[in-house]
Protein backbone atom coordinates (compact mmCIF):
# COMPACT_ATOMS: atom_id res chain seq x y z
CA UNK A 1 105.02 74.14 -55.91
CA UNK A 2 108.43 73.86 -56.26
CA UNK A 3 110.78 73.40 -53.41
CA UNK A 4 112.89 76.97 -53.91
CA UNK A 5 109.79 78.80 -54.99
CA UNK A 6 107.64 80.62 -52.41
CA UNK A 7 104.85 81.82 -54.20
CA UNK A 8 103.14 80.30 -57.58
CA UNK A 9 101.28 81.98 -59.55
CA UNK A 10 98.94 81.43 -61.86
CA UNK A 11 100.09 82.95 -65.17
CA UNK A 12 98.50 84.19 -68.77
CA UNK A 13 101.71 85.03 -71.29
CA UNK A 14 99.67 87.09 -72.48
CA UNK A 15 97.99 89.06 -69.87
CA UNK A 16 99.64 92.70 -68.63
CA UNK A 17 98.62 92.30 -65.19
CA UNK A 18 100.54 88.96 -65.04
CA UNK A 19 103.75 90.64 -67.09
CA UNK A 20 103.64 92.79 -64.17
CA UNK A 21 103.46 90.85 -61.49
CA UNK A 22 105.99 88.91 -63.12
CA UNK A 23 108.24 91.95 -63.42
CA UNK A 24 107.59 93.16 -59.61
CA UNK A 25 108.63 89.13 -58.48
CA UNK A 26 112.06 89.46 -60.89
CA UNK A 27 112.92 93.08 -59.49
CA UNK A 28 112.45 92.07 -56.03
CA UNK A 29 114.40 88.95 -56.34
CA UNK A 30 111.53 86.66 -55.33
CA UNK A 31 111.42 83.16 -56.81
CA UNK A 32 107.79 82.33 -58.93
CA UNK A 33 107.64 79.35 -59.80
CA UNK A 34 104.95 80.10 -62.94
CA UNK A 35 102.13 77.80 -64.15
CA UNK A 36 100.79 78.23 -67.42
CA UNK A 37 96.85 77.33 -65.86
CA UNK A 38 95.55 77.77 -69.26
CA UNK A 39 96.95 74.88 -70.74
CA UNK A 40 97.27 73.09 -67.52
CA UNK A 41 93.97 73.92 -66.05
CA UNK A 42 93.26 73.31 -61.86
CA UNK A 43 91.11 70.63 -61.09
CA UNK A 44 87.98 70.81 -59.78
CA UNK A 45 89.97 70.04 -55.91
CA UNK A 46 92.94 72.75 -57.16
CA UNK A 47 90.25 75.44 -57.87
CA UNK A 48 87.69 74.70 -54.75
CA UNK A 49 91.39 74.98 -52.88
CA UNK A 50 92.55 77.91 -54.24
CA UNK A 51 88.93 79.83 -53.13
CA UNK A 52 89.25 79.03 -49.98
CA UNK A 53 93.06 80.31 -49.92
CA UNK A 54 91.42 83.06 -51.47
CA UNK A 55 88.63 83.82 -49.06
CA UNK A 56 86.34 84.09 -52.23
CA UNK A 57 83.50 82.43 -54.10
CA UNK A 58 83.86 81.34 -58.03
CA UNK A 59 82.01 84.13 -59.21
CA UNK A 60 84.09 86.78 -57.68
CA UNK A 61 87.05 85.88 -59.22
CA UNK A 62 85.03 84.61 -62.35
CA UNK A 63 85.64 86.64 -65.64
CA UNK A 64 82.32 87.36 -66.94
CA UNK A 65 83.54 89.38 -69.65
CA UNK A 66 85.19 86.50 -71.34
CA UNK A 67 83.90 84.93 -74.55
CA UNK A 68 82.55 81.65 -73.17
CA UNK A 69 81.36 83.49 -69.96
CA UNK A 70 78.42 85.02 -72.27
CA UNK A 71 78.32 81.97 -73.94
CA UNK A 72 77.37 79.84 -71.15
CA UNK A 73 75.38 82.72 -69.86
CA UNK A 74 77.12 83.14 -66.53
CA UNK A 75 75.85 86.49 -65.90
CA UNK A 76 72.35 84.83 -65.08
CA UNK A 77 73.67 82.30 -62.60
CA UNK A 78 72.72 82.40 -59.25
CA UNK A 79 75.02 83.27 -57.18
CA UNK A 80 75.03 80.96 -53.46
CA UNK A 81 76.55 78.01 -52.11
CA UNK A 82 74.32 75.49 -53.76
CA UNK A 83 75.60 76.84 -57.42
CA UNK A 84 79.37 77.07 -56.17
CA UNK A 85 80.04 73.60 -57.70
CA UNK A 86 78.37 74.41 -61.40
CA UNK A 87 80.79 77.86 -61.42
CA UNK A 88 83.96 75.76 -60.37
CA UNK A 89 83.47 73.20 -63.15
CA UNK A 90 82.67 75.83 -65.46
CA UNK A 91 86.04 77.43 -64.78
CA UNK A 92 87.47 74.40 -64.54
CA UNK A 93 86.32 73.94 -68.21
CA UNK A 94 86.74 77.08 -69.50
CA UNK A 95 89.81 78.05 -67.23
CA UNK A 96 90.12 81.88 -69.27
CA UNK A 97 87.42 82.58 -66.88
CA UNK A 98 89.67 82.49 -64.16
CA UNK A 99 90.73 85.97 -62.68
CA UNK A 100 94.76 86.32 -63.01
CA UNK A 101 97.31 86.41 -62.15
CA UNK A 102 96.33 84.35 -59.22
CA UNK A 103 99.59 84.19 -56.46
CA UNK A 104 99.45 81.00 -54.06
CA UNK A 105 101.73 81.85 -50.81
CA UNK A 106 103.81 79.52 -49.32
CA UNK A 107 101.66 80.42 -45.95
CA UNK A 108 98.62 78.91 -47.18
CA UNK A 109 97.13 82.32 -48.36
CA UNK A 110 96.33 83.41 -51.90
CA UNK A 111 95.84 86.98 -53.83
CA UNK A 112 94.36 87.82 -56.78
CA UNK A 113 97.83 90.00 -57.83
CA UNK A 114 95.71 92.42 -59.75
CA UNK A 115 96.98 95.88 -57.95
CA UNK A 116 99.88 97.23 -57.24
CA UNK A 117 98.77 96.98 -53.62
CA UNK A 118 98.00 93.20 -53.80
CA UNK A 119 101.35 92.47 -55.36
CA UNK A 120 102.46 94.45 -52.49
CA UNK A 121 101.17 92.63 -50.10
CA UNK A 122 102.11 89.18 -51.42
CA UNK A 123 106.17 90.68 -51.74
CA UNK A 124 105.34 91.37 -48.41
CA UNK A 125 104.43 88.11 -46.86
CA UNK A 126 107.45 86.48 -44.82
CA UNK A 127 107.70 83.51 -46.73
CA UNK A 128 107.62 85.35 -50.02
CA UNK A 129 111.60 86.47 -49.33
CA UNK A 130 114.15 87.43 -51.58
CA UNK A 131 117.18 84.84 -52.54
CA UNK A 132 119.93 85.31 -50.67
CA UNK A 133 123.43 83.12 -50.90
């Protein structure tokens, strides 16, 4: 992360919840320092990282609605400790199958800025302040 940036997120151009979460960052003066995970996908360390920051396995933040989700047939993989690794290299792979915008806190924590209330709560961690001079 950067050094003046509390939070990172994870961010789609594309995608409306990561405009917004974006938008609610800008408004409330809270430096994001953004990274375009699509074409700079996590590694298989980054992503195993960020789920435990999380507090979540693959598949729950796993788009299975994506394209190469039903082509790789995710919806029929089990779903317990011993698959974890074949889900994180498949989203390492295929890194649209990651849920966004994904926010990585400063304190070691991490949302999936989805809600209103998420993005809440990550404006509302300590280390996620606004700039002041």
């Amino acid at each position: 992360m950067g050094e003046d940036s509390g939070v990172e997120m994870w961010n789609n151009p594309s995608c409306s919840k990561c405009a917004a979460a974006r938008e609610a960052f800008e408004l409330n003066q809270v430096p994001v320092t953004l990274r375009p995970y699509l074409d700079a996908p996590p590694t298989v360390a980054e992503l195993a990282d960020v789920l435990d920051r999380l507090g979540a396995q693959p598949w729950e933040i796993c788009r299975l609605g994506e394209p190469a989700a039903a082509e790789l047939g995710l919806a029929g993989w089990s779903r317990d400790e011993a698959d974890r690794p074949r889900w994180i290299a498949a989203m390492v792979a295929y890194p649209q199958l990651i849920q966004r915008p994904i926010l990585l806190l400063d304190d070691g924590t991490a949302i999936v800025g989805r809600t209103p209330e998420a993005l809440a709560q990550a404006l509302a961690t300590p280390l996620a302040t606004p700039i002041t001079d």
